[in-house]
Protein backbone atom coordinates (compact mmCIF):
# COMPACT_ATOMS: atom_id res chain seq x y z
CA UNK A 1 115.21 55.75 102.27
CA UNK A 2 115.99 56.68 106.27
CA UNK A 3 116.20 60.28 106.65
CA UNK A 4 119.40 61.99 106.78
CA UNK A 5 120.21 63.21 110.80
CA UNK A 6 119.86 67.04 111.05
CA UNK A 7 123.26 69.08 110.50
CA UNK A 8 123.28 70.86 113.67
CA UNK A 9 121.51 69.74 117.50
CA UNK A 10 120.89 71.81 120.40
CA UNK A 11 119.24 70.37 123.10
CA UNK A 12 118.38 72.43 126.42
CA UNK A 13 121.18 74.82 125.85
CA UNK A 14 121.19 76.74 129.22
CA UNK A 15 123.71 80.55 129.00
CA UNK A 16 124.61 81.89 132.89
CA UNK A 17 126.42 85.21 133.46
CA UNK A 18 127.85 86.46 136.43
CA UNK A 19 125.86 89.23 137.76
CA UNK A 20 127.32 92.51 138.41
CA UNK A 21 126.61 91.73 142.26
CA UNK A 22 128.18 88.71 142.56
CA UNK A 23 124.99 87.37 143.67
CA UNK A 24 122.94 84.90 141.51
CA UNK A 25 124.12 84.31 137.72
CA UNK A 26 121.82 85.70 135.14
CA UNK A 27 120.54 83.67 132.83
CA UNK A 28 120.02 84.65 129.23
CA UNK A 29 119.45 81.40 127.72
CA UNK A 30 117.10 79.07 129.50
CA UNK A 31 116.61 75.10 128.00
CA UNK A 32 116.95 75.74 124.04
CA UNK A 33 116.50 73.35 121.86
CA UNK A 34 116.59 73.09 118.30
CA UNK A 35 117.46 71.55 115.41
CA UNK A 36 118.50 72.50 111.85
CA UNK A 37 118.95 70.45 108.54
CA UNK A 38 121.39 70.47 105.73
CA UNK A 39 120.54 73.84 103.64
CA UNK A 40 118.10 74.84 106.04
CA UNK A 41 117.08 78.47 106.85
CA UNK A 42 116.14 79.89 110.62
CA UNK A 43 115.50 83.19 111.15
CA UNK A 44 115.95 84.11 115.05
CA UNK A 45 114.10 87.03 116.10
CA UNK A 46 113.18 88.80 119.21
CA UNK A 47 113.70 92.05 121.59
CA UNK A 48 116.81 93.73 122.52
CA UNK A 49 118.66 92.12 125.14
CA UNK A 50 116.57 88.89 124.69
CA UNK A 51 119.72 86.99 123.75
CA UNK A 52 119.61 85.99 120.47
CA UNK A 53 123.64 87.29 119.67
CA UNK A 54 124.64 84.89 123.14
CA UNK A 55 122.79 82.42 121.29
CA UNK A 56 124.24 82.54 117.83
CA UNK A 57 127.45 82.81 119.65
CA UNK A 58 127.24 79.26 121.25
CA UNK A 59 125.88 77.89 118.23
CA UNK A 60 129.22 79.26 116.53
CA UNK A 61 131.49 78.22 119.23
CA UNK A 62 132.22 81.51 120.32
CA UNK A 63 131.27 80.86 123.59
CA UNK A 64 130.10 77.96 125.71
CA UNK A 65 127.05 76.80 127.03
CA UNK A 66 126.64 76.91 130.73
CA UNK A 67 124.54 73.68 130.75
CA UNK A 68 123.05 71.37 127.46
CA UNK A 69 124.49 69.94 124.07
CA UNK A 70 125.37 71.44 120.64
CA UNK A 71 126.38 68.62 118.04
CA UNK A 72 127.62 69.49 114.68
CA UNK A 73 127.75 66.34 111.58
CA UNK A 74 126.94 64.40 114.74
CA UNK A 75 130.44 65.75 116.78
CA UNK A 76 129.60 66.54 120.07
CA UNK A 77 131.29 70.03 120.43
CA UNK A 78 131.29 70.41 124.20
CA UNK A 79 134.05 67.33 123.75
CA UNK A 80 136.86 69.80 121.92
CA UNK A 81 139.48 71.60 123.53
CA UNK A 82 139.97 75.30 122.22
CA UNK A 83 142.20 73.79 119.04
CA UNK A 84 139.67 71.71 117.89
CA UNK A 85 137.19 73.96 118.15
CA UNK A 86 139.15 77.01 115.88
CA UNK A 87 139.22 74.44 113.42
CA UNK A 88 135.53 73.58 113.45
CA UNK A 89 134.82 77.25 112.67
CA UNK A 90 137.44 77.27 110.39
CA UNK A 91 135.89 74.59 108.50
CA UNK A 92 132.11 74.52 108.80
CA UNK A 93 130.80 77.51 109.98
CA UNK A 94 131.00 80.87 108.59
CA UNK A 95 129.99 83.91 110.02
CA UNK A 96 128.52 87.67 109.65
CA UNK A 97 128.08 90.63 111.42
CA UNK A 98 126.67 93.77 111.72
CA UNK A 99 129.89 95.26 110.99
CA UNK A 100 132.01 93.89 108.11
CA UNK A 101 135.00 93.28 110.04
CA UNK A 102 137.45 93.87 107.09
CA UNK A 103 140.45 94.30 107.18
CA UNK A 104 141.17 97.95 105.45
CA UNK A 105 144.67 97.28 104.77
CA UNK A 106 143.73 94.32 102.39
CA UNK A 107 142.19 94.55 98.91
CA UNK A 108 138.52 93.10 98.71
CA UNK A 109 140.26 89.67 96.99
CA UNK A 110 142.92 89.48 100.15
CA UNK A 111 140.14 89.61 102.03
CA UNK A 112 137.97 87.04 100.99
CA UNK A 113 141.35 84.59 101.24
CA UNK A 114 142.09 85.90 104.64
CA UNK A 115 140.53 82.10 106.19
CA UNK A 116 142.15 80.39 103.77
CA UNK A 117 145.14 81.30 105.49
CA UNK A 118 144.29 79.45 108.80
CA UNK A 119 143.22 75.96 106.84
CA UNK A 120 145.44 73.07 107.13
CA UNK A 121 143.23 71.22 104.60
CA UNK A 122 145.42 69.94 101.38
CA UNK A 123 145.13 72.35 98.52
CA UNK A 124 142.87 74.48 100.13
CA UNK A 125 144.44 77.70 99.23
CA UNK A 126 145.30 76.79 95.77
CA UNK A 127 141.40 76.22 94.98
CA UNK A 128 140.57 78.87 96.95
CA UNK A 129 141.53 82.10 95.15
CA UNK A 130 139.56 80.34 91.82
CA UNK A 131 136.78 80.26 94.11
CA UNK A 132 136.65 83.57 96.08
CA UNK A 133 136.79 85.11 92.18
CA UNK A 134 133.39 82.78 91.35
CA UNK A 135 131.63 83.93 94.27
CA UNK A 136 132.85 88.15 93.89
CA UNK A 137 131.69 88.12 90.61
CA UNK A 138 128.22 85.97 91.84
CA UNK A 139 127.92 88.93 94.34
CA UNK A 140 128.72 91.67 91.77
CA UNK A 141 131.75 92.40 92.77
CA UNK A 142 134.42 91.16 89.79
CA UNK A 143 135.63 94.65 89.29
CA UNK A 144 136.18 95.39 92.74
CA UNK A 145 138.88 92.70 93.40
CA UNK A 146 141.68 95.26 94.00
CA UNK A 147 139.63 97.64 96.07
CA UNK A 148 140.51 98.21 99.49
CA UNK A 149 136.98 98.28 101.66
CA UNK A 150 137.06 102.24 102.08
CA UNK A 151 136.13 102.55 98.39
CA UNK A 152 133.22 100.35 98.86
CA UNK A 153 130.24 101.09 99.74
CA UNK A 154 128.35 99.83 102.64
CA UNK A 155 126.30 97.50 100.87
CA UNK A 156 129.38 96.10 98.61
CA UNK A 157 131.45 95.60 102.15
CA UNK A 158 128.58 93.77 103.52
CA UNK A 159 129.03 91.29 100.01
CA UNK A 160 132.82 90.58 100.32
CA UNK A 161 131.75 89.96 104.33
CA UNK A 162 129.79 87.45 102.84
CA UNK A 163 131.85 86.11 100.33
CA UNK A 164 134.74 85.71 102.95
CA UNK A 165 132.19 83.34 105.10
CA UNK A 166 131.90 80.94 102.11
CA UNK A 167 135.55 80.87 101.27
CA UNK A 168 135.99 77.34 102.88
CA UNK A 169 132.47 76.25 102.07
CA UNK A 170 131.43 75.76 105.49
CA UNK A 171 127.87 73.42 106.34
CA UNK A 172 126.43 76.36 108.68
CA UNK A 173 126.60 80.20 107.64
CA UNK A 174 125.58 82.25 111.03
CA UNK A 175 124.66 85.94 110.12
CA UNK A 176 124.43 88.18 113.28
CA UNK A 177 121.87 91.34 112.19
CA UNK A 178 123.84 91.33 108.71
CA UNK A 179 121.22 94.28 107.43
CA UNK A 180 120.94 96.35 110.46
CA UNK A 181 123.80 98.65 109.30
CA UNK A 182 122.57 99.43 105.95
CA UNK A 183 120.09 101.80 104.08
CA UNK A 184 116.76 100.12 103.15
CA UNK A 185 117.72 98.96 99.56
CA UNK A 186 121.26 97.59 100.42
CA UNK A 187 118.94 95.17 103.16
CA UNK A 188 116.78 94.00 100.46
CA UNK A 189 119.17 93.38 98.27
CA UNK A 190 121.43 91.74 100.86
CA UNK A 191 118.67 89.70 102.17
CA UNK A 192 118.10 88.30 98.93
CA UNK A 193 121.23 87.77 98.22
CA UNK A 194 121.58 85.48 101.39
CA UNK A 195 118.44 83.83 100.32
CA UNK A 196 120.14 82.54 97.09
CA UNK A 197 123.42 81.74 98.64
CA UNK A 198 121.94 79.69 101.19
CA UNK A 199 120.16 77.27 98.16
CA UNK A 200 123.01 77.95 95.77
CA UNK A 201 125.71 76.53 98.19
CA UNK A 202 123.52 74.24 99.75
CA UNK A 203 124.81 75.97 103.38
CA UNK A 204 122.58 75.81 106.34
CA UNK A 205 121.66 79.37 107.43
CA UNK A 206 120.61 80.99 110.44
CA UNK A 207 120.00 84.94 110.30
CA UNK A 208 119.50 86.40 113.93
CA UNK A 209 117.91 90.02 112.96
CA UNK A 210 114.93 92.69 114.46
CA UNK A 211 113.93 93.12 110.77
CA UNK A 212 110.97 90.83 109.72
CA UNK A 213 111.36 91.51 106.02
CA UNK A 214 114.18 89.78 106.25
CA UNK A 215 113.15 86.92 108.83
CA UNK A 216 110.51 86.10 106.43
CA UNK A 217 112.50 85.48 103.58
CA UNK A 218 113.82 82.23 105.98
CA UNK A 219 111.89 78.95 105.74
CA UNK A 220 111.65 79.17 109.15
CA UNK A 221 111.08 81.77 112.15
CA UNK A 222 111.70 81.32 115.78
CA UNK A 223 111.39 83.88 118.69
CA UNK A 224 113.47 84.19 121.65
CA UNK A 225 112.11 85.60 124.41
CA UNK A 226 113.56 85.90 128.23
CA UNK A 227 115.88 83.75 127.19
CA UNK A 228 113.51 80.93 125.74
CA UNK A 229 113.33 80.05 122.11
CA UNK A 230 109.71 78.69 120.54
CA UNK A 231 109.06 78.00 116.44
CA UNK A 232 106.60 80.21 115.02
CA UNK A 233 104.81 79.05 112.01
CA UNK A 234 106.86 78.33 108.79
CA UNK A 235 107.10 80.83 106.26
CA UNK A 236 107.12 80.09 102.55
CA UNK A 237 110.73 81.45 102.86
CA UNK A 238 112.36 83.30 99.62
CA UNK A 239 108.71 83.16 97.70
CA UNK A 240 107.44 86.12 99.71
């Protein structure tokens, strides 16, 4: 049986910035390549300022390469105008921050829907709701439904964050330091929590973090430094 192609290509992504100056552009990302399978796990890791956010912001379409490739299910995503590319992260990638980014306004359930909202997909928000209650109690979180996200705690927040990033099952789930925020037991049990989703859902997963308890827990580790990006050796992922 032929191998199945990997879910996600970069090849010699290159990031410019204007500099302050106006003289020479400063790079932060300098020829990265890469490449990720279905189901996968990458942890990203390396200094402040070393540009590992720029990076998972390309990857998510957030921004755009200066220079090199990202394909996605083989699409080449430099191809798509700015339409095309909302839906892409609409419908295959899901992301996390640092901060939850909920809306306080909504009740934990509303906002877990919220990108349901944006699909055009048929029956999409009919299955939805049926699913956003599987995964809130799978996270712990079935009695919290009608909670707005100032009577959560940090921790619990963080969980409907995630939750909300699987709504539309998306292929890739891109978590930008999703532990940095919380107290030492919320991370752990956060980190494992991501662990499970990511073989649970079968949803590729790339964590960019500064904590290596939680980089460790990924079946994979790379290291960006001055803007380059090298594999360290594979880790034995969620057995640690």
């Amino acid at each position: 049986m032929s191998k199945s192609p990997p879910l996600l290509v970069l090849e010699r992504i290159t990031k410019d910035f204007p500099s302050l100056s106006g003289a020479t552009p400063v790079q932060i990302l300098r020829n990265v390549s890469i490449k990720v399978s279905d189901a996968e796990s990458l942890a990203i890791i390396g200094p402040s300022g070393s540009g590992k956010s720029t990076l998972l912001n390309v990857i998510g379409t957030l921004d755009r390469p200066t220079r090199g490739s990202i394909t996605l299910e083989g699409d080449d995503l430099a191809k798509l105008d700015e339409d095309s590319l909302a839906l892409v992260r609409n419908r295959k990638i899901g992301f996390v921050f640092q901060a939850h980014h909920l809306l306080p306004q909504c009740s934990v359930l509303e906002n877990v829907l919220l990108p349901t909202l944006a699909s055009d997909l048929p029956n999409r928000i009919e299955d939805s709701e049926p699913r956003a209650r599987r995964l809130l109690d799978r996270v712990g979180l079935s009695a919290r439904l009608s909670h707005r996200p100032g009577q959560l705690s940090g921790g619990e927040r963080q969980r409907v964050a995630v939750v909300r990033a699987l709504i539309n099952a998306p292929k890739l789930l891109l978590a930008d330091e999703p532990t940095g925020a919380l107290d030492r037991a919320s991370a752990e049990n956060l980190a494992q929590l991501l662990v499970e989703l990511n073989r649970e859902e079968g949803v590729a997963l790339i964590v960019v973090t500064h904590s290596m308890q939680l980089a460790k827990r990924m079946r994979r580790i790379c290291e960006l430094t001055d803007g380059d990006l090298r594999e360290l050796e594979s880790t034995e992922g969620d057995k640690l």
